[in-house]
PDB file of N, CA and C in Angstrom:
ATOM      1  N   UNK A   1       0.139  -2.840  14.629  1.00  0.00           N
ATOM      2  CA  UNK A   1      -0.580  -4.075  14.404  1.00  0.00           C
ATOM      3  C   UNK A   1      -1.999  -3.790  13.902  1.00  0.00           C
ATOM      4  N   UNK A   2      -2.706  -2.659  14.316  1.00  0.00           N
ATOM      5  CA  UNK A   2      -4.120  -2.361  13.761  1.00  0.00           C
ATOM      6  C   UNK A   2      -3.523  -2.224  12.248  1.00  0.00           C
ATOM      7  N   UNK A   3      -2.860  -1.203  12.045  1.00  0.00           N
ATOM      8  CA  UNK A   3      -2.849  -0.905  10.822  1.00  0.00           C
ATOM      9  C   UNK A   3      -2.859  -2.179  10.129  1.00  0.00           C
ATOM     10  N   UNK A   4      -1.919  -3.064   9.972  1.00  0.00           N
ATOM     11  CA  UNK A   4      -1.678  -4.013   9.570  1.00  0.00           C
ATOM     12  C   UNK A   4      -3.278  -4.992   9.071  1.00  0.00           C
ATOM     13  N   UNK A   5      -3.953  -5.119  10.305  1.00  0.00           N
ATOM     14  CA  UNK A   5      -5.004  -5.933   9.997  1.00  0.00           C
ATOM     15  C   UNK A   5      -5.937  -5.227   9.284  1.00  0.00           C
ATOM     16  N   UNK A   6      -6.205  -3.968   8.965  1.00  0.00           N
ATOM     17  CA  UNK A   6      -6.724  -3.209   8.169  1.00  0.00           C
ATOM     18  C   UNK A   6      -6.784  -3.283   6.626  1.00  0.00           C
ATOM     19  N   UNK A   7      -5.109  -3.958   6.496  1.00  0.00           N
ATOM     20  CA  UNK A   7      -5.276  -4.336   4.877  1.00  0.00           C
ATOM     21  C   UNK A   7      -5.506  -5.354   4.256  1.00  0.00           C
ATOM     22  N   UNK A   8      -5.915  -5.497   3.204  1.00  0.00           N
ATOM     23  CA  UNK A   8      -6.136  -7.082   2.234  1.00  0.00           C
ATOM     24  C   UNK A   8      -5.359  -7.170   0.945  1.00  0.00           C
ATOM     25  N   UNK A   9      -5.397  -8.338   0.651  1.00  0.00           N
ATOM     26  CA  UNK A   9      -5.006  -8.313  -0.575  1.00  0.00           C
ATOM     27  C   UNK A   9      -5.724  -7.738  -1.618  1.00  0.00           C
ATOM     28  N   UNK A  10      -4.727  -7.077  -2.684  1.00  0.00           N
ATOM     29  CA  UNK A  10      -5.617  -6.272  -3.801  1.00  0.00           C
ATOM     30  C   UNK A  10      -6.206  -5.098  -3.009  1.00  0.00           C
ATOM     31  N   UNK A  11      -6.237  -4.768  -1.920  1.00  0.00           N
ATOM     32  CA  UNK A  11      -6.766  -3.487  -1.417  1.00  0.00           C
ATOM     33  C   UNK A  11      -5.914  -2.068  -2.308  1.00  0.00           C
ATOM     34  N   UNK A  12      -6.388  -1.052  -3.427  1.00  0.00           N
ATOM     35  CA  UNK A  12      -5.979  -0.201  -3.519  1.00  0.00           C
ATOM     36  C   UNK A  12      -5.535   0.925  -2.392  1.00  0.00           C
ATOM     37  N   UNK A  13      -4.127   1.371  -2.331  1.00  0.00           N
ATOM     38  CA  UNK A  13      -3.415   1.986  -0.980  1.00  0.00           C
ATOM     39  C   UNK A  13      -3.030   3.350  -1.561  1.00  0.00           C
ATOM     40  N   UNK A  14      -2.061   4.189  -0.817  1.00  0.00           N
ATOM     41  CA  UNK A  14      -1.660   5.292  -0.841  1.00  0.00           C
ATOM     42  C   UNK A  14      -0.653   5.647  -0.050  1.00  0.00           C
ATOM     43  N   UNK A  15       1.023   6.139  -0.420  1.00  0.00           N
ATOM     44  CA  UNK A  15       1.774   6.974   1.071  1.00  0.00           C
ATOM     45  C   UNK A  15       2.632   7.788   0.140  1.00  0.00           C
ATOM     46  N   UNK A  16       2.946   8.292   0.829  1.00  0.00           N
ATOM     47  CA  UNK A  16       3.918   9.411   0.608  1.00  0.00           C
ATOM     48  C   UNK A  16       5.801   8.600   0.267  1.00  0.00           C
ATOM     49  N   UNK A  17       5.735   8.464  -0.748  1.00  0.00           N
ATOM     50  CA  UNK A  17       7.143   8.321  -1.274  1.00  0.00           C
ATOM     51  C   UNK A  17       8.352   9.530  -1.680  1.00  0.00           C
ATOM     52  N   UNK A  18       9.814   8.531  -1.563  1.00  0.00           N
ATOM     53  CA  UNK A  18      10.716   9.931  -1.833  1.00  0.00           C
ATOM     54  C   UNK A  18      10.519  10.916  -2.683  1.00  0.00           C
ATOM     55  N   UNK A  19       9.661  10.706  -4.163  1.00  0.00           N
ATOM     56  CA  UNK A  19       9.102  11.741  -4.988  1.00  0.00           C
ATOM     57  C   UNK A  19       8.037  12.402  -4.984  1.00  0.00           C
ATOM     58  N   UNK A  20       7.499  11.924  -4.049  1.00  0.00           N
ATOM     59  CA  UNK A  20       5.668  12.582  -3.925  1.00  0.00           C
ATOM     60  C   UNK A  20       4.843  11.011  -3.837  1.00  0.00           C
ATOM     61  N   UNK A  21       3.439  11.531  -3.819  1.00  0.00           N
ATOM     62  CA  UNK A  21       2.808  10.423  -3.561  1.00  0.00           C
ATOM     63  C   UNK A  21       2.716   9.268  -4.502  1.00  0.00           C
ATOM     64  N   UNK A  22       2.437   8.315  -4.097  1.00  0.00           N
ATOM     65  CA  UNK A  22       2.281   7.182  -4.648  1.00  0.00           C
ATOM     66  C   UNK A  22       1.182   5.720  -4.417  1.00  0.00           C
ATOM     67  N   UNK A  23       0.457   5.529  -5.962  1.00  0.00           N
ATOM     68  CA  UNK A  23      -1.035   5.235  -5.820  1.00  0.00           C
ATOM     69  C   UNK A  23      -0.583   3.417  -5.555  1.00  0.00           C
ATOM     70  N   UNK A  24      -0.913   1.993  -5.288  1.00  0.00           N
ATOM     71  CA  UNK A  24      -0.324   1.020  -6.138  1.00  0.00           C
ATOM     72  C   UNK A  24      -1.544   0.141  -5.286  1.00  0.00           C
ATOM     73  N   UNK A  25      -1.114  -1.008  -5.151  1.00  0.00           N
ATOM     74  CA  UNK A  25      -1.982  -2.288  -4.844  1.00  0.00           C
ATOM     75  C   UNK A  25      -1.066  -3.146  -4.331  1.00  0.00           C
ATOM     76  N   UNK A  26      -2.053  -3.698  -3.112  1.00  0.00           N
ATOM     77  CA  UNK A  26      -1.094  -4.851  -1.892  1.00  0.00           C
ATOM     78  C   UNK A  26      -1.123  -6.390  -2.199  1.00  0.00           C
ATOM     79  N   UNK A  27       0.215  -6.414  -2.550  1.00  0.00           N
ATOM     80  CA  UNK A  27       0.199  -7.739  -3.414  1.00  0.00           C
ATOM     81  C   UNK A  27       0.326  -8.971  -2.650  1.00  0.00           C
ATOM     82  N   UNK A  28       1.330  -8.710  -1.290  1.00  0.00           N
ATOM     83  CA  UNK A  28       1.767  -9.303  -0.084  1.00  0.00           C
ATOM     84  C   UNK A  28       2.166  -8.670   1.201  1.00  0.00           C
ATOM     85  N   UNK A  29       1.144  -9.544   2.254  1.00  0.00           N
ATOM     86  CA  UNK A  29       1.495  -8.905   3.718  1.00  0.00           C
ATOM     87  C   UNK A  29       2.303  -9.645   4.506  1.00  0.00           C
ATOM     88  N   UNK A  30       3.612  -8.803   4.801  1.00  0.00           N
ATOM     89  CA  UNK A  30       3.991  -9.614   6.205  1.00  0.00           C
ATOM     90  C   UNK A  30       4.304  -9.322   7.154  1.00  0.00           C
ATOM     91  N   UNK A  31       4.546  -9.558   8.617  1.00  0.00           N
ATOM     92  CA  UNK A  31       4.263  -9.411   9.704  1.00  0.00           C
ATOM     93  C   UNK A  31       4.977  -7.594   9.882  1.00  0.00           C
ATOM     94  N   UNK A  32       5.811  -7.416   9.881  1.00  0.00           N
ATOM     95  CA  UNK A  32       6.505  -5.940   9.622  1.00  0.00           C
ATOM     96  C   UNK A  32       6.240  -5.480   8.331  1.00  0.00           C
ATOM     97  N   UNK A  33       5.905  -5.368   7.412  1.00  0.00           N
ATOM     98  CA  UNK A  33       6.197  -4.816   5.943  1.00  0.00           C
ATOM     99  C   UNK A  33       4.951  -5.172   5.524  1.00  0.00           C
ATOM    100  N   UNK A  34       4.640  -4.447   4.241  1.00  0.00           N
ATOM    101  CA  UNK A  34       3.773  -4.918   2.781  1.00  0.00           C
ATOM    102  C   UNK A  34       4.416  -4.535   1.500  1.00  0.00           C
ATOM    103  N   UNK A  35       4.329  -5.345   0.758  1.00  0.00           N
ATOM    104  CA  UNK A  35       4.553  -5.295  -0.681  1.00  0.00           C
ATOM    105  C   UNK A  35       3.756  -4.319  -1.622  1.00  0.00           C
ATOM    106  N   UNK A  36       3.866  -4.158  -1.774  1.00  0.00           N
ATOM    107  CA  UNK A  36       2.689  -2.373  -2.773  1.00  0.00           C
ATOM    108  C   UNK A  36       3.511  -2.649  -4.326  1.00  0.00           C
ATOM    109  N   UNK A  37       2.670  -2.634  -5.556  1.00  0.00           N
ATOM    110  CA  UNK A  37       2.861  -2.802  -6.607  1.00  0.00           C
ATOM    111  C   UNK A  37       2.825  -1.414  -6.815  1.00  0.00           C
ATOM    112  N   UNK A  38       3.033  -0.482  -7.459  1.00  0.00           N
ATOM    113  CA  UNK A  38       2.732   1.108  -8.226  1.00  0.00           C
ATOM    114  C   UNK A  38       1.857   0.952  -9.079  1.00  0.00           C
ATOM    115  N   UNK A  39       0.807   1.607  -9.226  1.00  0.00           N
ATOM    116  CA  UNK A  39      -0.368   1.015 -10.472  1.00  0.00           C
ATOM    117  C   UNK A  39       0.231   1.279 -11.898  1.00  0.00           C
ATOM    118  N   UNK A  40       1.407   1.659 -12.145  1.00  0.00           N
ATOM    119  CA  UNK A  40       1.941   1.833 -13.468  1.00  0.00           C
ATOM    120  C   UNK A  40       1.989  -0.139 -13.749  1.00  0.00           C
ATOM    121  N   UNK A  41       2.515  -1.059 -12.519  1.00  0.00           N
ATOM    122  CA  UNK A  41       3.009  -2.441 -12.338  1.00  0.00           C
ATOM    123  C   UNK A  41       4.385  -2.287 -12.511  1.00  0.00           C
ATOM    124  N   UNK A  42       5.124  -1.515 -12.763  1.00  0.00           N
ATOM    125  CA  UNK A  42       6.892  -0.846 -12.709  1.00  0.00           C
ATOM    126  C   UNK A  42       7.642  -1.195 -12.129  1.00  0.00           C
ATOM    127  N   UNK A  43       7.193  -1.163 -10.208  1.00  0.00           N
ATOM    128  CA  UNK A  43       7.848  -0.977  -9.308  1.00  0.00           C
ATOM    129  C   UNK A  43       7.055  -1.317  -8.070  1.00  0.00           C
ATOM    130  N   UNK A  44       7.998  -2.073  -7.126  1.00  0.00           N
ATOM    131  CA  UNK A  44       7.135  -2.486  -5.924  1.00  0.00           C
ATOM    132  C   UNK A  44       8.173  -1.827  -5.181  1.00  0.00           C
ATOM    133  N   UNK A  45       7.064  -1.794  -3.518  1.00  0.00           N
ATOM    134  CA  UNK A  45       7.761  -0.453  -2.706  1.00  0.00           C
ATOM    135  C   UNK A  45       7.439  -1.815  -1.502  1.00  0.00           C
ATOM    136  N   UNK A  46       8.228  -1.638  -0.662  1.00  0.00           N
ATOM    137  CA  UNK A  46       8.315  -2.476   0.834  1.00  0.00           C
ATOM    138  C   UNK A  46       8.114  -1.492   1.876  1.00  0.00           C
ATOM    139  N   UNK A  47       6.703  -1.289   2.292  1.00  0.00           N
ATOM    140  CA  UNK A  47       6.437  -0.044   2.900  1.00  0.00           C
ATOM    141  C   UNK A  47       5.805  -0.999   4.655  1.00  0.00           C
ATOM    142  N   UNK A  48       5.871   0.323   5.541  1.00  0.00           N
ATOM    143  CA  UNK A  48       5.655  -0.222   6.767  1.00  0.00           C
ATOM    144  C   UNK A  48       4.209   0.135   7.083  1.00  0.00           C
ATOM    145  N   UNK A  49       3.538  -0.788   7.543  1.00  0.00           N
ATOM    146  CA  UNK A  49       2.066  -0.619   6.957  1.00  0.00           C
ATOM    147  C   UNK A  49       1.390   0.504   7.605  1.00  0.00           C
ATOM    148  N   UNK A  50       2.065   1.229   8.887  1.00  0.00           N
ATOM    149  CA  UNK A  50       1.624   2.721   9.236  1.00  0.00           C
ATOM    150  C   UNK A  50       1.626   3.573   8.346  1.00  0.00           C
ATOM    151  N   UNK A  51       2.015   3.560   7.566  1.00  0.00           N
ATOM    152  CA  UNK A  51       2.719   4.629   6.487  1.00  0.00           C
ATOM    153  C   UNK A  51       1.472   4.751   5.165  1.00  0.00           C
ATOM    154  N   UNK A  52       0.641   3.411   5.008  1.00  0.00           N
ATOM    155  CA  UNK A  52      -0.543   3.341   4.297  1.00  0.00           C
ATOM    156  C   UNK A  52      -1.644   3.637   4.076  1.00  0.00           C
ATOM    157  N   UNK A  53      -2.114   4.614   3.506  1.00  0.00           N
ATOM    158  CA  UNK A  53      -3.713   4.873   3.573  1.00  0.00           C
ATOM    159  C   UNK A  53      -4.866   4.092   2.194  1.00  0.00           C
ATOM    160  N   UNK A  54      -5.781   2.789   2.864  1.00  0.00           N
ATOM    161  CA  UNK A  54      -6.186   2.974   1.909  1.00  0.00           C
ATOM    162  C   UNK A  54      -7.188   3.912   1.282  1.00  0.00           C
ATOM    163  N   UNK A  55      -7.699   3.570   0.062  1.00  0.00           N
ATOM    164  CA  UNK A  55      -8.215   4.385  -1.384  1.00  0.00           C
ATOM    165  C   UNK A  55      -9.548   3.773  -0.865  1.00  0.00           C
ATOM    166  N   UNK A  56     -10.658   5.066  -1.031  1.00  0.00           N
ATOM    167  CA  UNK A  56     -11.988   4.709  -0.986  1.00  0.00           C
ATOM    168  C   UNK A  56     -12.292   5.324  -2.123  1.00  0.00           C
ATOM    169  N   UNK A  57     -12.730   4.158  -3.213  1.00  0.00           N
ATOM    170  CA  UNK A  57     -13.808   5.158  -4.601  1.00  0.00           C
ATOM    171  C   UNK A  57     -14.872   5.271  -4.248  1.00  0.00           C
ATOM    172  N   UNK A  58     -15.120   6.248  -5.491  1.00  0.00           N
ATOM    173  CA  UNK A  58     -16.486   7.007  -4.823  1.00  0.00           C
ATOM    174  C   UNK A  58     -17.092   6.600  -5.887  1.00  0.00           C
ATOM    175  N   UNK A  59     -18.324   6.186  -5.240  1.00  0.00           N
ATOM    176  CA  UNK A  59     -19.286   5.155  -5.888  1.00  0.00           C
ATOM    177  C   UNK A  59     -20.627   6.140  -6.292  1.00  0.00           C
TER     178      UNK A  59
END
């Protein structure tokens, strides 16, 4: 549940997918799951929001 409240919409994310990592953006949250776009826009992943790290740019 922390994790969960941690994310926003449009928050750039990060996890480890079946091919290696994978960069995308949180399009929709719901109570078990988030929606993650792939930044290619290709492919959306239904990931469990423990599994998420977001992206801090460096400013």
């Amino acid at each position: 549940m922390e994790a969960l409240m941690q994310l926003r919409l449009g928050m750039k994310v990060t996890f480890e997918g079946r091919y290696g990592q994978v960069f995308g953006i949180v399009t929709k949250i719901n109570r078990k799951t988030v929606i993650v776009l792939d930044e290619d826009g290709a492919k959306q992943y239904k990931v469990a929001p423990v599994l998420l790290r977001p992206l801090h740019e460096a400013s």
